[in-house]
Protein backbone atom coordinates (compact mmCIF):
# COMPACT_ATOMS: atom_id res chain seq x y z
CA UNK A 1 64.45 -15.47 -2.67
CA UNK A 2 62.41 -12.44 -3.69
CA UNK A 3 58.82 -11.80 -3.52
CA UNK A 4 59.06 -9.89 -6.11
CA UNK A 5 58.61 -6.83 -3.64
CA UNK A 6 55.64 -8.16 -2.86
CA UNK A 7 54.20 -6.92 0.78
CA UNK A 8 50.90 -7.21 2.97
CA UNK A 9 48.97 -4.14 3.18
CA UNK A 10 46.72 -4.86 6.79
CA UNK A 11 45.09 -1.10 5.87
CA UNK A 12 43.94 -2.59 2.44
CA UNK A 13 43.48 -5.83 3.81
CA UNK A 14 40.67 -4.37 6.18
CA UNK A 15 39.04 -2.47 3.92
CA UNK A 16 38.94 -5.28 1.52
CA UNK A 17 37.36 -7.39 4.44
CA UNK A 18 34.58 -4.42 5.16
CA UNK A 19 34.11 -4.36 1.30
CA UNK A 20 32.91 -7.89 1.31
CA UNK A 21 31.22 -7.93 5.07
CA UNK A 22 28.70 -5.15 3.66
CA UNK A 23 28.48 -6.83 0.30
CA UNK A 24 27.47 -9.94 2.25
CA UNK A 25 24.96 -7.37 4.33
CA UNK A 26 23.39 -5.64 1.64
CA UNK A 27 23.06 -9.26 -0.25
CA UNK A 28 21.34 -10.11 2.58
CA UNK A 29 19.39 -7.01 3.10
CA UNK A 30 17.78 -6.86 -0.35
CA UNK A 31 16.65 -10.60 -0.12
CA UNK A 32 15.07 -9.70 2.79
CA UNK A 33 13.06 -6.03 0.69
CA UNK A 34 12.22 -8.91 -2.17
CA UNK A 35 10.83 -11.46 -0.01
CA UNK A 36 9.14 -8.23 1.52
CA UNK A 37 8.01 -7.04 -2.15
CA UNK A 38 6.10 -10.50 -2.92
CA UNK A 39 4.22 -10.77 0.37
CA UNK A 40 3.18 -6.89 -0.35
CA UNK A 41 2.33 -8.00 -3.80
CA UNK A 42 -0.19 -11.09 -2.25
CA UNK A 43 -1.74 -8.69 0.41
CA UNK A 44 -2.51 -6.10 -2.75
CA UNK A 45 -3.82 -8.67 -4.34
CA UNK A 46 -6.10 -9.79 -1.59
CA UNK A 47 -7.03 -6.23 -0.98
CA UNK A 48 -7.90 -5.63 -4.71
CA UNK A 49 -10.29 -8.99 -4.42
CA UNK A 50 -11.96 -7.65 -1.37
CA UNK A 51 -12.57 -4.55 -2.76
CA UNK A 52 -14.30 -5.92 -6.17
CA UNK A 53 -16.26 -8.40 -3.58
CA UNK A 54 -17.59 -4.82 -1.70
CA UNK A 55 -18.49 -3.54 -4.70
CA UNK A 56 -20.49 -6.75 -5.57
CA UNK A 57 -22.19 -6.85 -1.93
CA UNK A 58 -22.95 -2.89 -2.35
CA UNK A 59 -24.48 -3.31 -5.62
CA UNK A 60 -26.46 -5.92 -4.81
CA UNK A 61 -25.05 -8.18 -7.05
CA UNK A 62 -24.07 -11.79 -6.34
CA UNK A 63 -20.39 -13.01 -5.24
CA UNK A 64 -17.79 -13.73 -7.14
CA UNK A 65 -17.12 -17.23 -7.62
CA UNK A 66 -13.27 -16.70 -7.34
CA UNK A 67 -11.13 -17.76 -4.33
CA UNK A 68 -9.24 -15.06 -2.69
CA UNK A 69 -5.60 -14.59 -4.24
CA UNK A 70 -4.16 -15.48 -1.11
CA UNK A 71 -5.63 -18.38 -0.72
CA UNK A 72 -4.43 -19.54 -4.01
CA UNK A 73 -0.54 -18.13 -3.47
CA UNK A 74 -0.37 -19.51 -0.14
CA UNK A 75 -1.50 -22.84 -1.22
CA UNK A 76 0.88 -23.07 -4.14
CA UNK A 77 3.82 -22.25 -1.20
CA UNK A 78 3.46 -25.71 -0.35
């Protein structure tokens, strides 16, 4: 019976296995930089609030009545 010439290629099976082992990596990798990305977006956040509550406090003015943001993200995690 023929295989219709059909033959295994281990050079192109390896690279074909890399291929897919990096893929998997850099899937991996760039959940990793978003996950990263949001928890940098919260601490801006919580920065930006502490900054506007400075300002408040240096101008002698009362408070904000707002939570900080990371309060509210971390409680919405649950």
């Amino acid at each position: 019976m023929s295989m219709l010439n059909w033959r295994r290629d281990p050079v192109r099976e390896m690279q074909i296995e890399l291929s897919e082992q990096r893929t998997k990596q850099l899937r991996s990798e760039t959940e990793r930089i978003e996950k990263e990305i949001e928890q940098l977006k919260r601490d801006n956040a919580l920065l930006s609030w502490m900054h506007s509550e400075i300002d408040l406090i240096e101008a002698d003015l009362p408070s904000s009545s707002t939570p900080p943001p990371a309060i509210a993200a971390r409680s919405s995690d649950y």
